[in-house]
N, C-alpha and C. Protein backbone atom coordinates (compact mmCIF):
# COMPACT_ATOMS: atom_id res chain seq x y z
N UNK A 1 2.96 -13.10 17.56
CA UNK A 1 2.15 -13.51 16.43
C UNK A 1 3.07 -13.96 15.29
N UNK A 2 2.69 -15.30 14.65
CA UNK A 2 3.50 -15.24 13.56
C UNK A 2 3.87 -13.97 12.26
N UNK A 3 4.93 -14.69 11.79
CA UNK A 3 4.64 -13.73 10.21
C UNK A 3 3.85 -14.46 9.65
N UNK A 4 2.78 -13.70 8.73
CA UNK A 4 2.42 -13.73 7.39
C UNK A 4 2.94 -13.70 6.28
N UNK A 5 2.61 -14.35 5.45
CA UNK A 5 3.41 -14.28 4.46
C UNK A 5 2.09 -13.86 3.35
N UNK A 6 2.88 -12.76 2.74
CA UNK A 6 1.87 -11.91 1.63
C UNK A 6 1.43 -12.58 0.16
N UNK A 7 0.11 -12.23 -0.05
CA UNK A 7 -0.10 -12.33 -1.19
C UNK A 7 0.54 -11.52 -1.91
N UNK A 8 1.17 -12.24 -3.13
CA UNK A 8 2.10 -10.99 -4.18
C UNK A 8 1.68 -11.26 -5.73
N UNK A 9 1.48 -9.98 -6.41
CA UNK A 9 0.97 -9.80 -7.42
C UNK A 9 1.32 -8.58 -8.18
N UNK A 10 1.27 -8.64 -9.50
CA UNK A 10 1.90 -7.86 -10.23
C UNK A 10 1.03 -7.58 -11.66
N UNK A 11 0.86 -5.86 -11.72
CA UNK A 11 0.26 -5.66 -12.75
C UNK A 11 1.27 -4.73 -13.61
N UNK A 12 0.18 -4.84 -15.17
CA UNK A 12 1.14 -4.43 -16.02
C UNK A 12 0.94 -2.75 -16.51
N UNK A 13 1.65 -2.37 -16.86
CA UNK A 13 1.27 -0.88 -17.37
C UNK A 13 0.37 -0.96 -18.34
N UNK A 14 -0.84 -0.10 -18.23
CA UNK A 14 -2.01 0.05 -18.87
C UNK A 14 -1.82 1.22 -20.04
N UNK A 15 -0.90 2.01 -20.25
CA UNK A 15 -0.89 2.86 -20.81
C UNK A 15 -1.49 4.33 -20.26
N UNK A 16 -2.12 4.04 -18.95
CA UNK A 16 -2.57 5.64 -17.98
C UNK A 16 -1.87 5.23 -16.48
N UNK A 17 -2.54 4.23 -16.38
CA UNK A 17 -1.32 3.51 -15.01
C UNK A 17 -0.56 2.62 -14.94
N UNK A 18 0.62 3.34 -14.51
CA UNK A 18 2.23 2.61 -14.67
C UNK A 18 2.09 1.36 -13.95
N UNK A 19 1.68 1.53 -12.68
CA UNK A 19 2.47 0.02 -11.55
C UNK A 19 3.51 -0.28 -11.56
N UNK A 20 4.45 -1.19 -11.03
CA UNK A 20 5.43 -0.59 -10.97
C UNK A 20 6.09 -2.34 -11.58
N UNK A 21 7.07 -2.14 -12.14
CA UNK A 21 7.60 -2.81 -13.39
C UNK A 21 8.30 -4.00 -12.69
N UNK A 22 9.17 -3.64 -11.81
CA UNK A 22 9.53 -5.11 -10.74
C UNK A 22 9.04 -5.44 -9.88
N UNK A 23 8.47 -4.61 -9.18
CA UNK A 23 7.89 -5.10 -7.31
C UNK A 23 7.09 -5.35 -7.50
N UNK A 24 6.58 -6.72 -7.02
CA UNK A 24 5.11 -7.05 -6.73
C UNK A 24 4.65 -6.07 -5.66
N UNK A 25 3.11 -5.89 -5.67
CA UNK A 25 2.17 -5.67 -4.95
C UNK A 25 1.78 -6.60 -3.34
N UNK A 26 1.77 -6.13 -2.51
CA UNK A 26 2.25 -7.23 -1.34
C UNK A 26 0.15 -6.99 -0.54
N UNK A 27 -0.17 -7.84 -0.32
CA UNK A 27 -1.27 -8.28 0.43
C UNK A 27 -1.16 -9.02 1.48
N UNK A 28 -1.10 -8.50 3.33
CA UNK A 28 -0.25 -9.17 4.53
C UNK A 28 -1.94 -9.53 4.87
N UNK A 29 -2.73 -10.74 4.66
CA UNK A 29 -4.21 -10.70 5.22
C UNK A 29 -3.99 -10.97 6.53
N UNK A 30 -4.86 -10.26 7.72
CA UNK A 30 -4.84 -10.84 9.55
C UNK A 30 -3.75 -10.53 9.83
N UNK A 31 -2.77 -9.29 9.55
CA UNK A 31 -1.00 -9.38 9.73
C UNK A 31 -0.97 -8.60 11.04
N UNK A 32 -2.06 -7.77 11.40
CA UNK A 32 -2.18 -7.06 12.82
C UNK A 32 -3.23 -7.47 13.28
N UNK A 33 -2.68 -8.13 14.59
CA UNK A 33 -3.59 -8.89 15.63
C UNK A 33 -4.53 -7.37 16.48
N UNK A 34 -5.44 -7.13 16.21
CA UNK A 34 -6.35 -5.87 16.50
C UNK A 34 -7.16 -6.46 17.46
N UNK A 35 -7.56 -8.19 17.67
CA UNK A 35 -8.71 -8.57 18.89
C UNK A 35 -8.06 -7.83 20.02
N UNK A 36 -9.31 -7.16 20.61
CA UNK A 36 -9.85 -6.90 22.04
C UNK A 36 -9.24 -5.29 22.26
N UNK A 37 -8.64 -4.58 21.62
CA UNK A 37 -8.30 -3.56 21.14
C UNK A 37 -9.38 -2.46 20.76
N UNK A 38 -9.58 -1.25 22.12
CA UNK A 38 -10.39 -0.41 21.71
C UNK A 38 -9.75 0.93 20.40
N UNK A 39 -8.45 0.53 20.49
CA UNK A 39 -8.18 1.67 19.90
C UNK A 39 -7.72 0.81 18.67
N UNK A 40 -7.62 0.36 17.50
CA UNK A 40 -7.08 -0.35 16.24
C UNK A 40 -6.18 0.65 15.38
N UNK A 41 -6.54 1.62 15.50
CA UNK A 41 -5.95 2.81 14.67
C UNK A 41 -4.80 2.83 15.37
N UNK A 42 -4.53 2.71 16.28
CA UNK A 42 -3.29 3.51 17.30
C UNK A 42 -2.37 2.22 17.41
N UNK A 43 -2.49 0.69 17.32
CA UNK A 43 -2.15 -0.11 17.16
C UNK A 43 -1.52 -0.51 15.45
N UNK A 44 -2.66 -0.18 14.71
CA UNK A 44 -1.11 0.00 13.31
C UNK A 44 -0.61 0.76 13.02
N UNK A 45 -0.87 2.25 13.75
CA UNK A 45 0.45 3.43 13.93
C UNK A 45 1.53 2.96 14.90
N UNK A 46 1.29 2.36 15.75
CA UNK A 46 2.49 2.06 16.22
C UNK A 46 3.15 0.93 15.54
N UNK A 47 2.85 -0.20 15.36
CA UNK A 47 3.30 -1.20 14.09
C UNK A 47 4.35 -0.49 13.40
N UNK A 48 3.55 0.15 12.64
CA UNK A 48 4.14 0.99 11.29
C UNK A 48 5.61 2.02 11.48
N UNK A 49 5.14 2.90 12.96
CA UNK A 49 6.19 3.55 13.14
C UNK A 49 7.89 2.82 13.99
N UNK A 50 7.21 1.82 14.54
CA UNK A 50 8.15 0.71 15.05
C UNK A 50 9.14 0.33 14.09
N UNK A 51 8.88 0.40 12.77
CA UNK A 51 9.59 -0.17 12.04
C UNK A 51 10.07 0.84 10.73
N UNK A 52 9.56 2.22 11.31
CA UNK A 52 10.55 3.73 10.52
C UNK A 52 9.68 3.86 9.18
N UNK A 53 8.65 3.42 9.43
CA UNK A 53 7.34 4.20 8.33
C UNK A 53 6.60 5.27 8.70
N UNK A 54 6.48 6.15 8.16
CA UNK A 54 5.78 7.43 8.67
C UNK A 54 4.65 8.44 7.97
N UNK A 55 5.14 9.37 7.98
CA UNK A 55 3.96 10.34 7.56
C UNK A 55 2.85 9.97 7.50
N UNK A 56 1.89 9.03 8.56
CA UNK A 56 1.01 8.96 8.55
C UNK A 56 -0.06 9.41 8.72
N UNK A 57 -1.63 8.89 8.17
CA UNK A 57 -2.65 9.13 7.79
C UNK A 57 -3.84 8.39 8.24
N UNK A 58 -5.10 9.17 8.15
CA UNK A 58 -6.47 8.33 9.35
C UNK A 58 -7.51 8.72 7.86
N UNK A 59 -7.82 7.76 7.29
CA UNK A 59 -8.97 8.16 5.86
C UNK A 59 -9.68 6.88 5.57
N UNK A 60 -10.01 6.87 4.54
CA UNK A 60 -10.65 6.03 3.62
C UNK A 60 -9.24 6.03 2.80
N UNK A 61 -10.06 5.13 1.09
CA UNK A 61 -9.08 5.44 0.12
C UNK A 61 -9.94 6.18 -0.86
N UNK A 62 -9.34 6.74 -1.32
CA UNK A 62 -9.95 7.60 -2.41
C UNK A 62 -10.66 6.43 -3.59
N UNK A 63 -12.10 7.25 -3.85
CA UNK A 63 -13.40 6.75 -4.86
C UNK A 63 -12.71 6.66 -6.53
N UNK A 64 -11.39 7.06 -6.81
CA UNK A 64 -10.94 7.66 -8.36
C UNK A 64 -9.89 6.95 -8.20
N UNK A 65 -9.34 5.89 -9.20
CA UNK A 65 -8.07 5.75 -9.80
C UNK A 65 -6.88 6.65 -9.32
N UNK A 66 -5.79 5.89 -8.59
CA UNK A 66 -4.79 6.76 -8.46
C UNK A 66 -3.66 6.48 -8.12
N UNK A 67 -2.61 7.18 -8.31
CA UNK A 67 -0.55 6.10 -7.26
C UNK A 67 0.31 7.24 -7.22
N UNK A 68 0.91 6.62 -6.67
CA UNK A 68 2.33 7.54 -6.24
C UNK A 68 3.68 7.03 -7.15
N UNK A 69 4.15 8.04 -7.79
CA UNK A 69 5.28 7.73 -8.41
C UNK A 69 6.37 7.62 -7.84
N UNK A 70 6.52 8.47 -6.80
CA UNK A 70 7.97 9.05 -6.22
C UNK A 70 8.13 8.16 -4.89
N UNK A 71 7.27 6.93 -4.28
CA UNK A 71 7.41 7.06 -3.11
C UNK A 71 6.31 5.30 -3.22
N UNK A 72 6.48 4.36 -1.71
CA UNK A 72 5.94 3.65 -1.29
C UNK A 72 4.72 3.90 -1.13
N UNK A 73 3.78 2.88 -0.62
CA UNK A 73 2.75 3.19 0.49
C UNK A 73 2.60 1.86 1.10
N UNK A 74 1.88 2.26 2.28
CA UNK A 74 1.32 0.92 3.23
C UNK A 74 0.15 1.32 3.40
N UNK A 75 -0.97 0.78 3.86
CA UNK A 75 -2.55 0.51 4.11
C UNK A 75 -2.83 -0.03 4.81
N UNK A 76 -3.01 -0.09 6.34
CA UNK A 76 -3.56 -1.11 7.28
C UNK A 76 -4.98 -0.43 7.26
N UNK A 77 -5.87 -1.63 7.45
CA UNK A 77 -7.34 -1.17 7.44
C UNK A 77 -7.69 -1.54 9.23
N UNK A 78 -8.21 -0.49 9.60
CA UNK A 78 -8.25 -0.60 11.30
C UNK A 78 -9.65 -0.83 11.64
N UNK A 79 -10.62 -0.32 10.89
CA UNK A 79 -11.89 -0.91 11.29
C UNK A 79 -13.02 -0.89 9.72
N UNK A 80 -13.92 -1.75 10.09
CA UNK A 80 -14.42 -1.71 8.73
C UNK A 80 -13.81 -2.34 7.66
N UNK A 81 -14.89 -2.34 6.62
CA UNK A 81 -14.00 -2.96 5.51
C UNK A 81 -14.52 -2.33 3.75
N UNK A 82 -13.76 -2.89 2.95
CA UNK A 82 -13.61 -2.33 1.85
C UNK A 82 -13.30 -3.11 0.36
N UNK A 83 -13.61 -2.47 -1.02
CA UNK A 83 -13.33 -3.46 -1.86
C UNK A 83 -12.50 -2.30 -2.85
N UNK A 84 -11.20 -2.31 -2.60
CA UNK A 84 -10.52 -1.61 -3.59
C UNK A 84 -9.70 -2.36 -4.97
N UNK A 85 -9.89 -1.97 -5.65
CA UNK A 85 -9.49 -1.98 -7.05
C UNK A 85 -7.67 -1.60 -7.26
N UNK A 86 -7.40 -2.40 -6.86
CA UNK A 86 -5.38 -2.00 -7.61
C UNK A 86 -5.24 -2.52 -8.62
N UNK A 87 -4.26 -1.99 -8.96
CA UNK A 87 -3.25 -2.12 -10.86
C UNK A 87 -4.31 -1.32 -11.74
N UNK A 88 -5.05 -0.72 -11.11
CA UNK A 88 -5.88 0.23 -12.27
C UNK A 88 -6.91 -0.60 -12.91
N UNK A 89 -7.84 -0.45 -13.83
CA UNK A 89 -8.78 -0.39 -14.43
C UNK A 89 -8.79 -2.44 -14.74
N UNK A 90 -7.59 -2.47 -15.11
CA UNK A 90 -6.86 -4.04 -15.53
C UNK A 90 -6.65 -4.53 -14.62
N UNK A 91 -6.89 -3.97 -13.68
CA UNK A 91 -5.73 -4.98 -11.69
C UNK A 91 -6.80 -5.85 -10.80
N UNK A 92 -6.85 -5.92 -10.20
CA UNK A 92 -7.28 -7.00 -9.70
C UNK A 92 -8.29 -6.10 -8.67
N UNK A 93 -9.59 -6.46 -7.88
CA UNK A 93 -10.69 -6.24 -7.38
C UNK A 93 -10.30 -6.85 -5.16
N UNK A 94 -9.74 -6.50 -4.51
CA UNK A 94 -9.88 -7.10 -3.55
C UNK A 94 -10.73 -6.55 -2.27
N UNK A 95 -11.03 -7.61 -1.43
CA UNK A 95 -11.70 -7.22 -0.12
C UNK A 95 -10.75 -7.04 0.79
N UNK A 96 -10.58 -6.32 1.97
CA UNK A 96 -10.25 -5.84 2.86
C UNK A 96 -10.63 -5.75 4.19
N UNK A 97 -10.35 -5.90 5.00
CA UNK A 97 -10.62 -6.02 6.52
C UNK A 97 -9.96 -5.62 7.94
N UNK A 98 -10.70 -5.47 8.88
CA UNK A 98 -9.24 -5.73 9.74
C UNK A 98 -7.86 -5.79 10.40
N UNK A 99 -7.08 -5.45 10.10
CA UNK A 99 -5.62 -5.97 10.45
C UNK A 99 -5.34 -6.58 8.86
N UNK A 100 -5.44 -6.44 8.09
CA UNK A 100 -5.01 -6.38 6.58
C UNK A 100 -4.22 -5.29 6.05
N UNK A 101 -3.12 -5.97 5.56
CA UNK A 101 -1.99 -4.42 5.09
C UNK A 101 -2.03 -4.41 3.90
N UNK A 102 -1.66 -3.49 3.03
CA UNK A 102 -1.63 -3.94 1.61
C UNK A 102 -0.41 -2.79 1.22
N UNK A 103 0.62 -3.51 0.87
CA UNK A 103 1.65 -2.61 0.94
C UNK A 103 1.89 -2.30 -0.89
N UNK A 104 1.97 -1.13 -1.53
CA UNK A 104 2.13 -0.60 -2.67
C UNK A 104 3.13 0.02 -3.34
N UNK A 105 3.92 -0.96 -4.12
CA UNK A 105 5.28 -0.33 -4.40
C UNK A 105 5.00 1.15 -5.52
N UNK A 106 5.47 1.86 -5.59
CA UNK A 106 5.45 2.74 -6.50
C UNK A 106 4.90 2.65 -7.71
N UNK A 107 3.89 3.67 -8.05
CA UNK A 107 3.07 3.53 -9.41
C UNK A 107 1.99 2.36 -9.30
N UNK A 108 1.64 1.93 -8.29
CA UNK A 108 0.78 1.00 -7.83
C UNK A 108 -0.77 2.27 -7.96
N UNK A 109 -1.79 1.64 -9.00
CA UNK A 109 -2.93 1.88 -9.22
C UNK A 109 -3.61 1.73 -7.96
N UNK A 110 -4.69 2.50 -7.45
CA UNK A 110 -5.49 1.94 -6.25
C UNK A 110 -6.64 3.08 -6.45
N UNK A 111 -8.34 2.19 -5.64
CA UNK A 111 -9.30 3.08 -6.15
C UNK A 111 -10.30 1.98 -5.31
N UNK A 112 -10.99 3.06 -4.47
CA UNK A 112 -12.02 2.08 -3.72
C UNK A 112 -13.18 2.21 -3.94
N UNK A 113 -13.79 0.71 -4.31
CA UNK A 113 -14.87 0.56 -4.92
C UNK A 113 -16.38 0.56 -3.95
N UNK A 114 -15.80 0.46 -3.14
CA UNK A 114 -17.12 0.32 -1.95
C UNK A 114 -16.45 -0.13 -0.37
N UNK A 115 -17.23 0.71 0.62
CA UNK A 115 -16.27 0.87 1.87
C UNK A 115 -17.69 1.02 2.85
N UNK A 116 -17.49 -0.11 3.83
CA UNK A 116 -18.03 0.26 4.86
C UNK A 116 -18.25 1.77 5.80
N UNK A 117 -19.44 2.16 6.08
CA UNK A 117 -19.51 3.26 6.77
C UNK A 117 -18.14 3.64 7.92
N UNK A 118 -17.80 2.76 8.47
CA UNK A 118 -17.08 2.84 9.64
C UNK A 118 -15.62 2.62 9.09
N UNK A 119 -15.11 2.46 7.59
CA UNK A 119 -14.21 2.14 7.35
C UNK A 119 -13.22 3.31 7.73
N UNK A 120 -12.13 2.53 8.87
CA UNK A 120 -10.56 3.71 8.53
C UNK A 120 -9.61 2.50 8.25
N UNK A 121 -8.55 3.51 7.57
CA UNK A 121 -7.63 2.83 7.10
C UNK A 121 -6.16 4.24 7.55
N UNK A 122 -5.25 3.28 7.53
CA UNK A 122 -4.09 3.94 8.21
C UNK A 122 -3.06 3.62 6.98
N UNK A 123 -2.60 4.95 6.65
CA UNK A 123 -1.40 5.51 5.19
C UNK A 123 0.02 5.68 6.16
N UNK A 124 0.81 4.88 5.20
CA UNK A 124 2.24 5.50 5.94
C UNK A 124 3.25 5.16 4.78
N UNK A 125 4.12 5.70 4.69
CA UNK A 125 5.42 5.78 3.67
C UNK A 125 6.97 5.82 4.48
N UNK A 126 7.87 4.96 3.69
CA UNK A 126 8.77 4.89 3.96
C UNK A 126 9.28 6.26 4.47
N UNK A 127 10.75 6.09 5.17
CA UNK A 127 11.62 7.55 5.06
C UNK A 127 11.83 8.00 4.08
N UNK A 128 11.96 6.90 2.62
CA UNK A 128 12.82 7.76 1.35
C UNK A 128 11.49 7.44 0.57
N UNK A 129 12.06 8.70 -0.51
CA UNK A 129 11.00 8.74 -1.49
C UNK A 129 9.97 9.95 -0.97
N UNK A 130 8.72 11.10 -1.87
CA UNK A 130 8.58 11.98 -1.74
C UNK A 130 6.96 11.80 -1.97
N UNK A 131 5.95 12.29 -1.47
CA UNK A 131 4.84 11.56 -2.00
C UNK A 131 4.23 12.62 -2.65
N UNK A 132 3.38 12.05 -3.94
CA UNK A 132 2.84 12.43 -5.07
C UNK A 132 1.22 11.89 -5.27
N UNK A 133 0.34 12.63 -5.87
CA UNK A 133 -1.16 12.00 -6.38
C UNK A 133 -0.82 12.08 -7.76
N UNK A 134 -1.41 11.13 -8.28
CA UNK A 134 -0.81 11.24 -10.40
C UNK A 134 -2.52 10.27 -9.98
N UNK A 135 -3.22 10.82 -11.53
CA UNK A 135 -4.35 10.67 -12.11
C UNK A 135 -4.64 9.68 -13.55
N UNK A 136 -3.14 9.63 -13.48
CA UNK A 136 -3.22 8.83 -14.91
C UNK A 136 -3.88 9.63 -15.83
N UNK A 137 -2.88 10.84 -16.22
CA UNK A 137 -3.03 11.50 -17.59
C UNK A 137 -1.81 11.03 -18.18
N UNK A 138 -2.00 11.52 -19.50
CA UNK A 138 -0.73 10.96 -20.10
C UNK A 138 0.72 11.61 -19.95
N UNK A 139 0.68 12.71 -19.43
CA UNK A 139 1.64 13.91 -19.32
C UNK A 139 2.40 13.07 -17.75
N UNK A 140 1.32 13.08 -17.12
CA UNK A 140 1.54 11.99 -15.79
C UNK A 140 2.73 10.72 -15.80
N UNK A 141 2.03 9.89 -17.10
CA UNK A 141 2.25 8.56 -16.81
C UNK A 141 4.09 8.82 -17.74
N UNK A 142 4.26 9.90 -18.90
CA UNK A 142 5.32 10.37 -18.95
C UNK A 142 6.48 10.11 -17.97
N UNK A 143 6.01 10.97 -17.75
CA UNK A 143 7.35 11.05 -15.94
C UNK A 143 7.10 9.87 -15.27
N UNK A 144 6.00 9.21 -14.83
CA UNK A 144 6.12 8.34 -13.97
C UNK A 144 6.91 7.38 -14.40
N UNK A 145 6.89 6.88 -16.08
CA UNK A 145 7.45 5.65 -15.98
C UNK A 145 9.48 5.66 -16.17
N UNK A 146 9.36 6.84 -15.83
CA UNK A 146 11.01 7.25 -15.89
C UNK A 146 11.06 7.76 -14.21
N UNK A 147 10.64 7.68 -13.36
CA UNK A 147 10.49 7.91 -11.56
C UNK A 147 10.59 6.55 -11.25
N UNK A 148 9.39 5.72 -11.41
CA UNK A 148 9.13 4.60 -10.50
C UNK A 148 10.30 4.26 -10.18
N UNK A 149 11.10 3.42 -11.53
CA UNK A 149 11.86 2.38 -11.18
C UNK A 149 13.17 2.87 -10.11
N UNK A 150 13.22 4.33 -10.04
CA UNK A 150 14.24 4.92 -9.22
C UNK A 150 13.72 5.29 -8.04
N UNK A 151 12.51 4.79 -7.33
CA UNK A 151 12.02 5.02 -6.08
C UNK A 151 12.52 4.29 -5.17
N UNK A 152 13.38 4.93 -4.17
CA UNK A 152 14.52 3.89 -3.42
C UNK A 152 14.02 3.15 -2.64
N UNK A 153 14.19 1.78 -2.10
CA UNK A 153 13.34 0.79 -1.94
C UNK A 153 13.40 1.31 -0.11
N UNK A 154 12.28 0.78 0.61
CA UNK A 154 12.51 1.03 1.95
C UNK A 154 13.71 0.29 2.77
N UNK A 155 13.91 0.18 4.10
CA UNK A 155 14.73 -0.09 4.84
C UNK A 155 14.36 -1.37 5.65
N UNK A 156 12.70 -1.44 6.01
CA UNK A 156 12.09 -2.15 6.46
C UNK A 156 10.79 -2.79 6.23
N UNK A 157 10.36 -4.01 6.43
CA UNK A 157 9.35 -4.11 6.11
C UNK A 157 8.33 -3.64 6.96
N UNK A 158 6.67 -2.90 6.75
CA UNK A 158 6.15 -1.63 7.82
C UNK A 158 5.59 -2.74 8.98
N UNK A 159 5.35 -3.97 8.72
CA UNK A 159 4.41 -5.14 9.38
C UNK A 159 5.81 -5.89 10.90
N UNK A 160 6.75 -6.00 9.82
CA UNK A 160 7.63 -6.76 10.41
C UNK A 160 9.40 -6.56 10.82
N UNK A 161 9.72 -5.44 9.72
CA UNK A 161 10.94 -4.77 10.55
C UNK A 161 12.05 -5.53 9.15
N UNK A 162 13.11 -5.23 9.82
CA UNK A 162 14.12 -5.69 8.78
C UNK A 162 14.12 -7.08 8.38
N UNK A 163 13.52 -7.90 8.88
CA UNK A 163 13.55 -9.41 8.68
C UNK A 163 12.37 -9.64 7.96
N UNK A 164 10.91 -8.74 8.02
CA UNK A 164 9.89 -9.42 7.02
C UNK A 164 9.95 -9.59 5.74
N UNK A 165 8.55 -10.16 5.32
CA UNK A 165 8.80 -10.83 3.72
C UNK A 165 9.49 -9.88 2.97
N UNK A 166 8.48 -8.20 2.75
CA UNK A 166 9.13 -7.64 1.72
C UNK A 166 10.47 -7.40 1.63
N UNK A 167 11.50 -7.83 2.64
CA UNK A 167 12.56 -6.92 2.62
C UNK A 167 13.27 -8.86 1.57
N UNK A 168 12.67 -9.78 1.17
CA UNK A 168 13.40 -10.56 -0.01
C UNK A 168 12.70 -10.33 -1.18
N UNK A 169 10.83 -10.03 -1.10
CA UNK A 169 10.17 -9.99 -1.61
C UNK A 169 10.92 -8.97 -3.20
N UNK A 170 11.01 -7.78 -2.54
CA UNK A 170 11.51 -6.39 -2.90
C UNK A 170 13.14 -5.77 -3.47
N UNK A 171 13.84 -7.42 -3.39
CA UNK A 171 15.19 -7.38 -3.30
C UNK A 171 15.66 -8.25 -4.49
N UNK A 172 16.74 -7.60 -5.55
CA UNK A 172 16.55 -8.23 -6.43
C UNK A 172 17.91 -9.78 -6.50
């Protein structure tokens, strides 16, 4: 399958949520070929772990405003679909589907606004970096905006390995 090449976007600190100050926000749309595939879930765990992303996860996304300071994330959506809200309150509104990744650099706002019954979605994080829930209090956004920018960047990109977009995307 080819690469994709991501939608990239960048929000600004709101004063409760940081986002994260250099890295764009990466959107891989159709980046996992899931046709004819009874299992979709088990297909972007392996993706993901192929390329040394881990601690993964089988959920929704959480209904409340929220990011990780200390650490990445990735999002493949395996069945169902969804309209989550990133960069916080100010960020942008997107749909979701499918084999859609949405990869979240640190302090990246996220909050889902409406989700198909059948929606799963698959969480995974780099090796480095430590993972955190922050609420966007102010005590929160304190620390965060002295964390983010020291959240060590991954090794690989989770879609495509050492050669995909994020690994120029992400590189200064």
């Amino acid at each position: 399958m080819p690469v994709v090449n991501p939608q990239t976007l960048m929000f600004s600190d709101d004063g409760s949520i940081p986002n994260h100050p250099h890295l764009p926000f990466l959107v891989y749309r159709n980046a996992i070929d899931l046709s004819g595939t009874p299992n979709p879930e088990e297909v972007i765990e392996k993706t993901f772990a192929r390329h040394g992303w881990g601690d993964m996860w089988r959920n929704g996304i959480y209904p409340y405003v929220h990011y990780h300071s200390m650490i990445h994330e990735a999002l493949g959506v395996a069945r169902g679909r969804a309209r989550v809200q990133f960069g916080g309150p100010e960020g942008k509104e997107l749909d979701l589907g499918p084999g859609d990744v949405a990869v979240l650099p640190a302090g990246t706002g996220h909050q889902c606004r409406w989700a198909a019954p059948e929606l799963m979605v698959i969480g995974a994080y780099p090796k480095t970096g430590k993972y955190d829930l922050c609420r966007g209090s102010k005590a929160e956004h304190a620390k965060a905006v002295e964390t983010i920018p020291n959240v060590p960047l991954p090794d690989t990109d989770p879609i495509y390995g050492a050669d995909g977009p994020l690994m120029s995307l992400w590189r200064p």
